[in-house]
PDB file of N, CA and C in Angstrom:
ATOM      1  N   UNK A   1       0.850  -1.164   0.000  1.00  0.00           N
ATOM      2  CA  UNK A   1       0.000   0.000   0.000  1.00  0.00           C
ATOM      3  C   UNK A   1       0.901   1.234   0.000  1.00  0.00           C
ATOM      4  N   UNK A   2       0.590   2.063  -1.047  1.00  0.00           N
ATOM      5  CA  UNK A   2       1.328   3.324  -0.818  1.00  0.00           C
ATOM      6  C   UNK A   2       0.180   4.705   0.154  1.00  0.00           C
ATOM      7  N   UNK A   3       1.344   5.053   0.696  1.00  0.00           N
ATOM      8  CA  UNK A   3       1.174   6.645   1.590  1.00  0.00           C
ATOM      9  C   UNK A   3       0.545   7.639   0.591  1.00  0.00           C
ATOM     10  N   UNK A   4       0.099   8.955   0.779  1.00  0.00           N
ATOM     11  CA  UNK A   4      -0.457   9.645   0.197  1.00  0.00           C
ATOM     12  C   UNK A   4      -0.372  10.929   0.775  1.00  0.00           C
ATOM     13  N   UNK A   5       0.723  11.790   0.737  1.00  0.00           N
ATOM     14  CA  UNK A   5       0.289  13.445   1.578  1.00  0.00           C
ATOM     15  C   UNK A   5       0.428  14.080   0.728  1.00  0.00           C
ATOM     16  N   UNK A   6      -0.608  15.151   0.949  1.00  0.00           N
ATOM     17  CA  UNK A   6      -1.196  16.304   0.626  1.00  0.00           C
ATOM     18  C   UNK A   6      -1.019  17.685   1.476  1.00  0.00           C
ATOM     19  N   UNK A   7      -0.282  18.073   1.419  1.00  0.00           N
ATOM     20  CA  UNK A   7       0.546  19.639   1.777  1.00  0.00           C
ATOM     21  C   UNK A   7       0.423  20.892   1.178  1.00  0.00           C
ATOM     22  N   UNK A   8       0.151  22.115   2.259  1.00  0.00           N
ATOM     23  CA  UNK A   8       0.209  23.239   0.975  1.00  0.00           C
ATOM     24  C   UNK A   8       0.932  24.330   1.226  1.00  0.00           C
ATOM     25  N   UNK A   9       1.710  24.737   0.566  1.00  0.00           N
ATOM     26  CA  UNK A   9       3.041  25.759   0.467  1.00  0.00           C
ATOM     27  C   UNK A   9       1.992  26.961   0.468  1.00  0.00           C
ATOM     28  N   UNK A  10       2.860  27.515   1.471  1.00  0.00           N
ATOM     29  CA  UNK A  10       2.629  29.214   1.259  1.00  0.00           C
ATOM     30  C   UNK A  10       3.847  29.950   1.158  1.00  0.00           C
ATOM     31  N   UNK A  11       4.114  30.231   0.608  1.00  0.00           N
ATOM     32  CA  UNK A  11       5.732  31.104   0.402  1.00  0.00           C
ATOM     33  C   UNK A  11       5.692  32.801   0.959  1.00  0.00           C
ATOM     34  N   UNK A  12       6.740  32.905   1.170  1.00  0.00           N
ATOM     35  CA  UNK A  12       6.847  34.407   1.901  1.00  0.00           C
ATOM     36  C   UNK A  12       6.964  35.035   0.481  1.00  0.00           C
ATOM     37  N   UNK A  13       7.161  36.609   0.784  1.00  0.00           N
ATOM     38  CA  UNK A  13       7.487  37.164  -0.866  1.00  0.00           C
ATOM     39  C   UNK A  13       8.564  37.001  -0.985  1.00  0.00           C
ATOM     40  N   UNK A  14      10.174  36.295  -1.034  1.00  0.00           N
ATOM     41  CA  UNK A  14      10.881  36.883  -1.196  1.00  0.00           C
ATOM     42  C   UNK A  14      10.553  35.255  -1.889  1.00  0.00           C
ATOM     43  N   UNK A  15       9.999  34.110  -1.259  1.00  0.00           N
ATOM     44  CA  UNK A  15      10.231  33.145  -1.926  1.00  0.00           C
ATOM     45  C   UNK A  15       9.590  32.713  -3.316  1.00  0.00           C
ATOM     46  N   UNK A  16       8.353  33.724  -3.145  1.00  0.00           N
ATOM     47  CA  UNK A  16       7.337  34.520  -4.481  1.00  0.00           C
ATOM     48  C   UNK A  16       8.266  34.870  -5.699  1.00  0.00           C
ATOM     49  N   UNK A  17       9.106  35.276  -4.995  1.00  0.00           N
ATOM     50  CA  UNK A  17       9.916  36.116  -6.411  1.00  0.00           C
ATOM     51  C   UNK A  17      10.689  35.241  -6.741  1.00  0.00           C
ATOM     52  N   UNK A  18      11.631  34.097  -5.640  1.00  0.00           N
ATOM     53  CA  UNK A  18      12.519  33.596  -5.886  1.00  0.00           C
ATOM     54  C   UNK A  18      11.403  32.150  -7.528  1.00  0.00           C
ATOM     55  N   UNK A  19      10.895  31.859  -6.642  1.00  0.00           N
ATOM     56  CA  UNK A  19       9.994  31.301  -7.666  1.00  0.00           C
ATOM     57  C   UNK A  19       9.565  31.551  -9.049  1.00  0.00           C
ATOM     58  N   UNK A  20       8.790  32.224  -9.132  1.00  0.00           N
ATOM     59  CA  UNK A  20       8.946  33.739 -10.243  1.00  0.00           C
ATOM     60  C   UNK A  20       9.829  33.625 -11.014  1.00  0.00           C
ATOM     61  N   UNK A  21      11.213  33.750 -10.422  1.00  0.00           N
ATOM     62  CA  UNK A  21      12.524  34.178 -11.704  1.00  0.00           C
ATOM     63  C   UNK A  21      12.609  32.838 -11.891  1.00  0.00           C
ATOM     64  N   UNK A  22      12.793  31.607 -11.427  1.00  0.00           N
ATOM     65  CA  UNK A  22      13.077  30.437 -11.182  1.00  0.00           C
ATOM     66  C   UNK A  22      12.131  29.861 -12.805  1.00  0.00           C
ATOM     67  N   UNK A  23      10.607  30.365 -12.686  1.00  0.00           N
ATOM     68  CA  UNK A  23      10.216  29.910 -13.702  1.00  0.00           C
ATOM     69  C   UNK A  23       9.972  30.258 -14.758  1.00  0.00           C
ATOM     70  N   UNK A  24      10.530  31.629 -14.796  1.00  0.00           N
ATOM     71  CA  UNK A  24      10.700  32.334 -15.915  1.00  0.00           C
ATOM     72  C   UNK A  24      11.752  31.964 -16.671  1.00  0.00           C
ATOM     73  N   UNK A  25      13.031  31.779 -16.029  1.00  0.00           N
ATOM     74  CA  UNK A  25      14.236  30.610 -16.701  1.00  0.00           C
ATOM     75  C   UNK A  25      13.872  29.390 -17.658  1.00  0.00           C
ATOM     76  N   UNK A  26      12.605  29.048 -16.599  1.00  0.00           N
ATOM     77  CA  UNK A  26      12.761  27.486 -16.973  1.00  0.00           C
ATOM     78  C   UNK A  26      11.888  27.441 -18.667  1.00  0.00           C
ATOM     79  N   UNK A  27      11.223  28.632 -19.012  1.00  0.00           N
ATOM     80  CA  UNK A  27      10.473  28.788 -19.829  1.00  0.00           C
ATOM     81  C   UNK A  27      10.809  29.203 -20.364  1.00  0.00           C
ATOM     82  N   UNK A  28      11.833  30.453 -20.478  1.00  0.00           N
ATOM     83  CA  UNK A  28      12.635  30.437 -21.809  1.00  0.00           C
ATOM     84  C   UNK A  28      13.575  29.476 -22.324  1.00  0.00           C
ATOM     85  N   UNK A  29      14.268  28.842 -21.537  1.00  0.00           N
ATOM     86  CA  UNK A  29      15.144  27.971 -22.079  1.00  0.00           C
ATOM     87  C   UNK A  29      13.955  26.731 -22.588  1.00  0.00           C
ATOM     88  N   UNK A  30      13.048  26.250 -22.177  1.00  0.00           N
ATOM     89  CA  UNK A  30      11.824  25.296 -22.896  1.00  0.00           C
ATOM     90  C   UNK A  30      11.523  26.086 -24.479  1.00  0.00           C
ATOM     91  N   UNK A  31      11.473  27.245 -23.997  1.00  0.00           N
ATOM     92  CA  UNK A  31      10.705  27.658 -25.484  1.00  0.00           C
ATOM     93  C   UNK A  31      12.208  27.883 -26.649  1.00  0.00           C
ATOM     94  N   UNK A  32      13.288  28.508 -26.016  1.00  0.00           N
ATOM     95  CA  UNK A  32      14.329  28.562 -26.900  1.00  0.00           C
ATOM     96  C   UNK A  32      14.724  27.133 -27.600  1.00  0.00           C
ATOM     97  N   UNK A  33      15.220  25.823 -26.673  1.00  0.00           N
ATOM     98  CA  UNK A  33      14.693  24.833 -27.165  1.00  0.00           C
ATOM     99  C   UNK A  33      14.219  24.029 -27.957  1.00  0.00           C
ATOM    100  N   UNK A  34      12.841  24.244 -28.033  1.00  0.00           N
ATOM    101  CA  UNK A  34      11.684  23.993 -28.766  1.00  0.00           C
ATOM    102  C   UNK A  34      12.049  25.050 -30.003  1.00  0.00           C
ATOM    103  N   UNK A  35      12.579  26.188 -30.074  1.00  0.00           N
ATOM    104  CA  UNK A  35      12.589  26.781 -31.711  1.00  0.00           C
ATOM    105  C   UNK A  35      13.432  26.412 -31.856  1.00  0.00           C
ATOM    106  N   UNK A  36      14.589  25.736 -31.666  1.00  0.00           N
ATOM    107  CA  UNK A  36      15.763  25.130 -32.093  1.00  0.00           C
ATOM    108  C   UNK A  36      15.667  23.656 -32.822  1.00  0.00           C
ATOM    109  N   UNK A  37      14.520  22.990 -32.246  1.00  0.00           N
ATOM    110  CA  UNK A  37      14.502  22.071 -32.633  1.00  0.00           C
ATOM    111  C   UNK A  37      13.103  21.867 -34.061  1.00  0.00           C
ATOM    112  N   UNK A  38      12.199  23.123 -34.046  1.00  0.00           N
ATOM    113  CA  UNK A  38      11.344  23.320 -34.525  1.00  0.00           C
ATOM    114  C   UNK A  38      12.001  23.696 -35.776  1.00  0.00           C
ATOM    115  N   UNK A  39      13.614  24.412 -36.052  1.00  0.00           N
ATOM    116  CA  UNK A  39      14.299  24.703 -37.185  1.00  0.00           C
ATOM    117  C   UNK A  39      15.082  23.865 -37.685  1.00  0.00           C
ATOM    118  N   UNK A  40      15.752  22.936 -36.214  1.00  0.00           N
ATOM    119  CA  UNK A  40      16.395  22.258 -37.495  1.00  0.00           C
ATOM    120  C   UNK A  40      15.794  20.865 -38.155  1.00  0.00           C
ATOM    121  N   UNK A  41      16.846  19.977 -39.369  1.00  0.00           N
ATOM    122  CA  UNK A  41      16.038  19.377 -39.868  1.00  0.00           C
ATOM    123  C   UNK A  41      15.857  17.949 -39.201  1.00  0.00           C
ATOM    124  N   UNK A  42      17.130  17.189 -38.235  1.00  0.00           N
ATOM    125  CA  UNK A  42      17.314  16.551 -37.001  1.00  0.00           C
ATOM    126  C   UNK A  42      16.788  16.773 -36.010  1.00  0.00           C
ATOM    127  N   UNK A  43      16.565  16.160 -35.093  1.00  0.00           N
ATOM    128  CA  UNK A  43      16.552  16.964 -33.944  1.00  0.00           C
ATOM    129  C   UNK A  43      17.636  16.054 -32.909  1.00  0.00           C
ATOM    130  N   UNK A  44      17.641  17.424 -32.456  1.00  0.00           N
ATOM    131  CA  UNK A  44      19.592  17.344 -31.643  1.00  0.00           C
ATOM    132  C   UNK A  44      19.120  16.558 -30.323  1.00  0.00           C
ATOM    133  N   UNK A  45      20.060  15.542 -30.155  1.00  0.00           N
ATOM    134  CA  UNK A  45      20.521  14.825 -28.660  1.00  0.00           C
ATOM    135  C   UNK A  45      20.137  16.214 -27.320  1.00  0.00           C
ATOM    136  N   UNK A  46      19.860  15.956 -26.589  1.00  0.00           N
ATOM    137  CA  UNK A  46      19.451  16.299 -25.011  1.00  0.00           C
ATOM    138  C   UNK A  46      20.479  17.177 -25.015  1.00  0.00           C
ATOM    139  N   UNK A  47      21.951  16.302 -24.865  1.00  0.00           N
ATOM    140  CA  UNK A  47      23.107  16.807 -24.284  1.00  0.00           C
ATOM    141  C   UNK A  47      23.678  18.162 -25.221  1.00  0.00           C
ATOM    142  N   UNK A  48      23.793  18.062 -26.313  1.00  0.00           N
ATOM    143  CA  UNK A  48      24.042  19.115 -27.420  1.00  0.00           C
ATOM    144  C   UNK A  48      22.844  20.036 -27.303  1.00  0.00           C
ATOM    145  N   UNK A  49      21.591  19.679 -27.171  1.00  0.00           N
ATOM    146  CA  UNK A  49      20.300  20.918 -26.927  1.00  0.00           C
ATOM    147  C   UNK A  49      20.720  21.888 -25.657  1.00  0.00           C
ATOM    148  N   UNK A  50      21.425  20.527 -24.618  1.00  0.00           N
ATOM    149  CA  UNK A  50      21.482  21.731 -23.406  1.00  0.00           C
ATOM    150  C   UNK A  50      22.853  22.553 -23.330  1.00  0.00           C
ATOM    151  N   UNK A  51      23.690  21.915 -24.054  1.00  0.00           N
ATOM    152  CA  UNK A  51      24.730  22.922 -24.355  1.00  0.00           C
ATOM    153  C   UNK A  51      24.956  24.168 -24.792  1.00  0.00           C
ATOM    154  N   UNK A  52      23.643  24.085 -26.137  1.00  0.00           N
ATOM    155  CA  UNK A  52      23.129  25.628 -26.716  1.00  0.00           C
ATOM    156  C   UNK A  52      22.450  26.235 -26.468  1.00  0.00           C
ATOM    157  N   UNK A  53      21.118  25.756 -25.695  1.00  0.00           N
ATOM    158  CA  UNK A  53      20.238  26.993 -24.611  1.00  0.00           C
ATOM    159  C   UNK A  53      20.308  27.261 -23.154  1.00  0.00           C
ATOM    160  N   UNK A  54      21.545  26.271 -23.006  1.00  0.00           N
ATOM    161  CA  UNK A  54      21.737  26.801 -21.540  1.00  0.00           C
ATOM    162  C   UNK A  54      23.271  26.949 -20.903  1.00  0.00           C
ATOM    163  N   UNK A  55      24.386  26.859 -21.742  1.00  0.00           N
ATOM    164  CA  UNK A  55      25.565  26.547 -21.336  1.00  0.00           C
ATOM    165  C   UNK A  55      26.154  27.703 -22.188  1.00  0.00           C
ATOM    166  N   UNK A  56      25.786  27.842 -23.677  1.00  0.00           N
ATOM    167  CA  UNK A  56      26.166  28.864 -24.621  1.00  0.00           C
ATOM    168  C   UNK A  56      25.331  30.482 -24.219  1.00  0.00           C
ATOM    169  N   UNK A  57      24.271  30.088 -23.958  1.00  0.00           N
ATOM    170  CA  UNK A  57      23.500  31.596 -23.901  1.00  0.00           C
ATOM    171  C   UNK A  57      23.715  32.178 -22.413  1.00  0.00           C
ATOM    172  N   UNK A  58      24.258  31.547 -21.337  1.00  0.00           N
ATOM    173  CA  UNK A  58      24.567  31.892 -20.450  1.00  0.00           C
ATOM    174  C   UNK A  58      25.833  32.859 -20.482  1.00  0.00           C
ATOM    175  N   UNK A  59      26.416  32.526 -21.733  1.00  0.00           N
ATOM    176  CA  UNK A  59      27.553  33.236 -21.633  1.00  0.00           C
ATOM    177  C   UNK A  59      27.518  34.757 -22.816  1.00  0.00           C
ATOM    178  N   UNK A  60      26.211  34.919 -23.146  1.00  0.00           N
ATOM    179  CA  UNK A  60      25.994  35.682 -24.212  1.00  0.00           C
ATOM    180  C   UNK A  60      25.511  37.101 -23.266  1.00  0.00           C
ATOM    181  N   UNK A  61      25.085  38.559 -23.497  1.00  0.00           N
ATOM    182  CA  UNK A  61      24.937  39.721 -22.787  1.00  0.00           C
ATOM    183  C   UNK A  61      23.621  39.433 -22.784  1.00  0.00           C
ATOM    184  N   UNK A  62      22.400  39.165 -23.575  1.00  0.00           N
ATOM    185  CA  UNK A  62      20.976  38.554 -23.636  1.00  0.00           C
ATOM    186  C   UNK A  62      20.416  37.643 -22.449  1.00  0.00           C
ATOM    187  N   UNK A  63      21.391  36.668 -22.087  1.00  0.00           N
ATOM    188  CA  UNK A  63      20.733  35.844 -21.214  1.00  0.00           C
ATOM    189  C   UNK A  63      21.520  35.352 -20.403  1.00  0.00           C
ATOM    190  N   UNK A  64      22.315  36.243 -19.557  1.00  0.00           N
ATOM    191  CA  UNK A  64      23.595  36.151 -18.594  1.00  0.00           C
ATOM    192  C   UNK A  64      22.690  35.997 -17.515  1.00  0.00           C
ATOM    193  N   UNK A  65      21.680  36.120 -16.858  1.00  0.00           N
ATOM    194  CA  UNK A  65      20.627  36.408 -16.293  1.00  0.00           C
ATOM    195  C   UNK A  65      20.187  34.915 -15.803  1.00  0.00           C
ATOM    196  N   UNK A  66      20.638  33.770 -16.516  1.00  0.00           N
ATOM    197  CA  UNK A  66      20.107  32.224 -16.606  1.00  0.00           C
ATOM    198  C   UNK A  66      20.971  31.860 -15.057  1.00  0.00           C
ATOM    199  N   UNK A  67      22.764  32.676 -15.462  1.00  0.00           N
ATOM    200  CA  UNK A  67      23.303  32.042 -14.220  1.00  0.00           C
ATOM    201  C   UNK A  67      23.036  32.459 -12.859  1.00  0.00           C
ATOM    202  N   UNK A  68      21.457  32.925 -12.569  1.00  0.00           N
ATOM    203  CA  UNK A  68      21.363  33.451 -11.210  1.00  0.00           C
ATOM    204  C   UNK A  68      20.192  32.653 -10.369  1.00  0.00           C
ATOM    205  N   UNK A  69      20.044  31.050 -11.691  1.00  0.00           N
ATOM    206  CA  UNK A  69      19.258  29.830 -10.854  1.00  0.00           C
ATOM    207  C   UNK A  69      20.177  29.217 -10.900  1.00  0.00           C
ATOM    208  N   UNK A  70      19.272  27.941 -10.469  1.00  0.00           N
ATOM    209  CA  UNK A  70      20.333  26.360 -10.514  1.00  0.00           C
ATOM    210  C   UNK A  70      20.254  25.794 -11.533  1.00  0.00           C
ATOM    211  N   UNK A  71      21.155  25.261 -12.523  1.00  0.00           N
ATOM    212  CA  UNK A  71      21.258  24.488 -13.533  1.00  0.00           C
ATOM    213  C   UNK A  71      19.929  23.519 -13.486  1.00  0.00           C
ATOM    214  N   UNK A  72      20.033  22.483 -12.328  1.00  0.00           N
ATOM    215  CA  UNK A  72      19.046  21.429 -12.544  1.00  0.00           C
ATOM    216  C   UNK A  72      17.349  21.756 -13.299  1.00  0.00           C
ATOM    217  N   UNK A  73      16.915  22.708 -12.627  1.00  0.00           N
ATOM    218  CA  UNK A  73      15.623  22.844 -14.011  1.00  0.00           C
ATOM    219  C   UNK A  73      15.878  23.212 -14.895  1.00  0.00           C
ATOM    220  N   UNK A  74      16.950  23.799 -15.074  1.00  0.00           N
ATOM    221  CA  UNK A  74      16.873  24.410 -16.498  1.00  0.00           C
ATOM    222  C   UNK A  74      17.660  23.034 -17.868  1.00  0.00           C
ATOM    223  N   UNK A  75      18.138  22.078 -16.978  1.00  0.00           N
ATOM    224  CA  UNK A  75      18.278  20.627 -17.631  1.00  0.00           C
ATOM    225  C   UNK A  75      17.066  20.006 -17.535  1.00  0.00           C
ATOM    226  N   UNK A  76      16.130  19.592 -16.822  1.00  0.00           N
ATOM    227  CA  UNK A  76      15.182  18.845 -16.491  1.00  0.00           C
ATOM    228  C   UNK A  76      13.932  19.750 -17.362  1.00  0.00           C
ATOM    229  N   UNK A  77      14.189  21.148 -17.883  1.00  0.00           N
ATOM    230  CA  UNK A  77      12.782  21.422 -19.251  1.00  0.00           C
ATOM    231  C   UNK A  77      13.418  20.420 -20.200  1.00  0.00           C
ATOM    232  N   UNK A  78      14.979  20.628 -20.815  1.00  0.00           N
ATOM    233  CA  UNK A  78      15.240  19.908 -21.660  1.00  0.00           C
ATOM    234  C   UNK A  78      14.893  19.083 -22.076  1.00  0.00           C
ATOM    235  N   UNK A  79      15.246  17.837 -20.692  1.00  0.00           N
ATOM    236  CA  UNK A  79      14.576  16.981 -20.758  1.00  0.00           C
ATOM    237  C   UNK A  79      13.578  16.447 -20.935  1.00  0.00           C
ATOM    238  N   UNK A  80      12.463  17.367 -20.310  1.00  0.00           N
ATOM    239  CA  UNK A  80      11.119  17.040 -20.632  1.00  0.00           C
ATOM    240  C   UNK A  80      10.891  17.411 -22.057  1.00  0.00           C
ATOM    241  N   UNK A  81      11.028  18.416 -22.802  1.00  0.00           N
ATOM    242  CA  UNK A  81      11.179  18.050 -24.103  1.00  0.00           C
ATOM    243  C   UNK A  81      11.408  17.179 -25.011  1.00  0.00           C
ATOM    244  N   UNK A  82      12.489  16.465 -24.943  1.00  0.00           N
ATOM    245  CA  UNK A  82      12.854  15.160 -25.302  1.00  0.00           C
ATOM    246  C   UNK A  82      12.054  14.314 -25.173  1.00  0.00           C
ATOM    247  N   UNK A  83      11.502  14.042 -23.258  1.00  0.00           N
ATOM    248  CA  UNK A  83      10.696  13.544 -23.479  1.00  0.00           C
ATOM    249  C   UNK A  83       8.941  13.141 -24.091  1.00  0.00           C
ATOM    250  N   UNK A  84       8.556  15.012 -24.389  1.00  0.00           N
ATOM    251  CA  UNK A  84       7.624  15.370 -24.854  1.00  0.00           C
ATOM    252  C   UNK A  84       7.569  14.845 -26.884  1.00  0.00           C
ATOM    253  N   UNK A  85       8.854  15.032 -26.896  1.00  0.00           N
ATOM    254  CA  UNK A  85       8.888  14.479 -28.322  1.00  0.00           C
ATOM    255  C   UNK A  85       8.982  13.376 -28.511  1.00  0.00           C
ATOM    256  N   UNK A  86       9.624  12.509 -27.636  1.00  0.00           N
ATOM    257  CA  UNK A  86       9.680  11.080 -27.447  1.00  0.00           C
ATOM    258  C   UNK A  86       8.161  10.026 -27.841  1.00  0.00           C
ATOM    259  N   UNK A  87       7.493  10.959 -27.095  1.00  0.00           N
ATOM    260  CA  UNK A  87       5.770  10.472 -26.692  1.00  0.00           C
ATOM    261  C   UNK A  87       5.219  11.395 -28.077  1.00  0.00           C
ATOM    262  N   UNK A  88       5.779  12.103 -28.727  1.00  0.00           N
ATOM    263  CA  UNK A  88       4.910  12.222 -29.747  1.00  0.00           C
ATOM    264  C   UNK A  88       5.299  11.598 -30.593  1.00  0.00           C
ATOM    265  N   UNK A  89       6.580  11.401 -31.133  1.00  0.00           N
ATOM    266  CA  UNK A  89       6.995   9.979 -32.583  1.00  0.00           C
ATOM    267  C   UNK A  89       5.935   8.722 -32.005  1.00  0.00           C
ATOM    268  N   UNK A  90       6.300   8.394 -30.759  1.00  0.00           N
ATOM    269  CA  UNK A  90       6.002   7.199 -30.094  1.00  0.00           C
ATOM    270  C   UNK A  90       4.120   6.924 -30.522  1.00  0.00           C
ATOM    271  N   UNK A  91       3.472   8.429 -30.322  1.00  0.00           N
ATOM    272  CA  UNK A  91       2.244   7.849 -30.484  1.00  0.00           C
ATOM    273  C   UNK A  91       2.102   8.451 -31.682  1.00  0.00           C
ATOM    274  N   UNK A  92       2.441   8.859 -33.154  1.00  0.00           N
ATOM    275  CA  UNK A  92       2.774   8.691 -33.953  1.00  0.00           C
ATOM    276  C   UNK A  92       2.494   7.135 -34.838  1.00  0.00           C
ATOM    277  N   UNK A  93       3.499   6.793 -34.396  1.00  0.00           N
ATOM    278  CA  UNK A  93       4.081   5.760 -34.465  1.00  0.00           C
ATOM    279  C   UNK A  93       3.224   4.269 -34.318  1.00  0.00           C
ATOM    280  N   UNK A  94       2.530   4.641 -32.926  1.00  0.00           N
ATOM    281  CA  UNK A  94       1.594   3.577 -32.660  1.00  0.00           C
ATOM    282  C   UNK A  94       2.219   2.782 -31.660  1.00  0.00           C
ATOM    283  N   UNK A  95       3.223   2.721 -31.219  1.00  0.00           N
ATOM    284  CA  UNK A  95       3.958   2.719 -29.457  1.00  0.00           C
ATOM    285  C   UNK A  95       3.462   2.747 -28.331  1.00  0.00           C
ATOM    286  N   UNK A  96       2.691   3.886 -28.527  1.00  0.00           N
ATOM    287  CA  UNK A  96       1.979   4.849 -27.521  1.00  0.00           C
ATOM    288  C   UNK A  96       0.276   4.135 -27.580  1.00  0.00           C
ATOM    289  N   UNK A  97       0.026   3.486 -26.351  1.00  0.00           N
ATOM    290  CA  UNK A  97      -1.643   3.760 -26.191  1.00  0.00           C
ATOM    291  C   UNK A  97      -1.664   4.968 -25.866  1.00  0.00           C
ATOM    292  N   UNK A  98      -2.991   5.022 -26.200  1.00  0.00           N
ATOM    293  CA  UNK A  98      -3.781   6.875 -26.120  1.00  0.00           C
ATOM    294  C   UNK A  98      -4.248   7.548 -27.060  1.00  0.00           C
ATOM    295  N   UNK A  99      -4.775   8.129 -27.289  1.00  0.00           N
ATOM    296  CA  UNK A  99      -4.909   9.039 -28.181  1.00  0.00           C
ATOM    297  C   UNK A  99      -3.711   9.328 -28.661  1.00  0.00           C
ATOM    298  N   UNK A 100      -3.793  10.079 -30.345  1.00  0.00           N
ATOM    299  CA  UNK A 100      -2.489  10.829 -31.019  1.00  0.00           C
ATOM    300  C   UNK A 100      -2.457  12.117 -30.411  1.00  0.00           C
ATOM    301  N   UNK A 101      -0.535  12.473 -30.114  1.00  0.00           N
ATOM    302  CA  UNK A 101      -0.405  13.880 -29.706  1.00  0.00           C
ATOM    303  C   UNK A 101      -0.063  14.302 -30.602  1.00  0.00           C
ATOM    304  N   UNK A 102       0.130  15.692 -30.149  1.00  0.00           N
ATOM    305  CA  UNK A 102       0.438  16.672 -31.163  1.00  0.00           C
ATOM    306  C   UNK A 102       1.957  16.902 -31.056  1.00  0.00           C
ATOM    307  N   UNK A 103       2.126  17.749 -31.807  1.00  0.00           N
ATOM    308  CA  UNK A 103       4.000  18.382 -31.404  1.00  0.00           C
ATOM    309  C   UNK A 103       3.994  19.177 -30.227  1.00  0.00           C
ATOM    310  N   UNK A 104       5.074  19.104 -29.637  1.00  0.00           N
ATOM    311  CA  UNK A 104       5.290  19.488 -28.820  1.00  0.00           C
ATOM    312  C   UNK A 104       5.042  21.187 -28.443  1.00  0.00           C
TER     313      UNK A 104
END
């Protein structure tokens, strides 16, 4: 038998904001991403995706701004991308029970 809790965060403001910038990161680098992969004609490995929207643009005057979270979400949109595209070839494909998705 599994456990089950149900908890609810209230954050102070400072943790409001910290949050805030936290997911504002995580959404540009998802959406930068996603037009990267929406252009080219491959689509690039995880590790090479996160190299160019989050390792390269960190170091650019535009989005110097990335190095003032923690790496880990801003790998883990990646990821979910991947895996969002994963599940769309997959049900595509016919892999996937469920309904057909769309692109990502």
């Amino acid at each position: 038998m599994k456990a089950r809790y149900q908890c609810r965060f209230y954050p102070t403001d400072q943790q409001r904001q910290s949050l805030a910038q936290l997911f504002g990161c995580v959404r540009v680098v998802w959406n930068d991403a996603l037009a990267i992969c929406k252009t080219s004609a491959k689509l690039p490995k995880s590790g090479a995706l996160q190299k160019m929207v989050i390792t390269q643009a960190k170091k650019t005057d535009e989005r110097v701004w990335l190095s003032s979270v923690s790496n880990i979400p801003l790998q883990q949109s990646v990821a979910d991308l991947g895996i969002a595209y994963q599940n769309f070839f997959n049900a595509r494909n016919g892999k996937r029970k469920g309904s057909k998705m769309g692109l990502p």
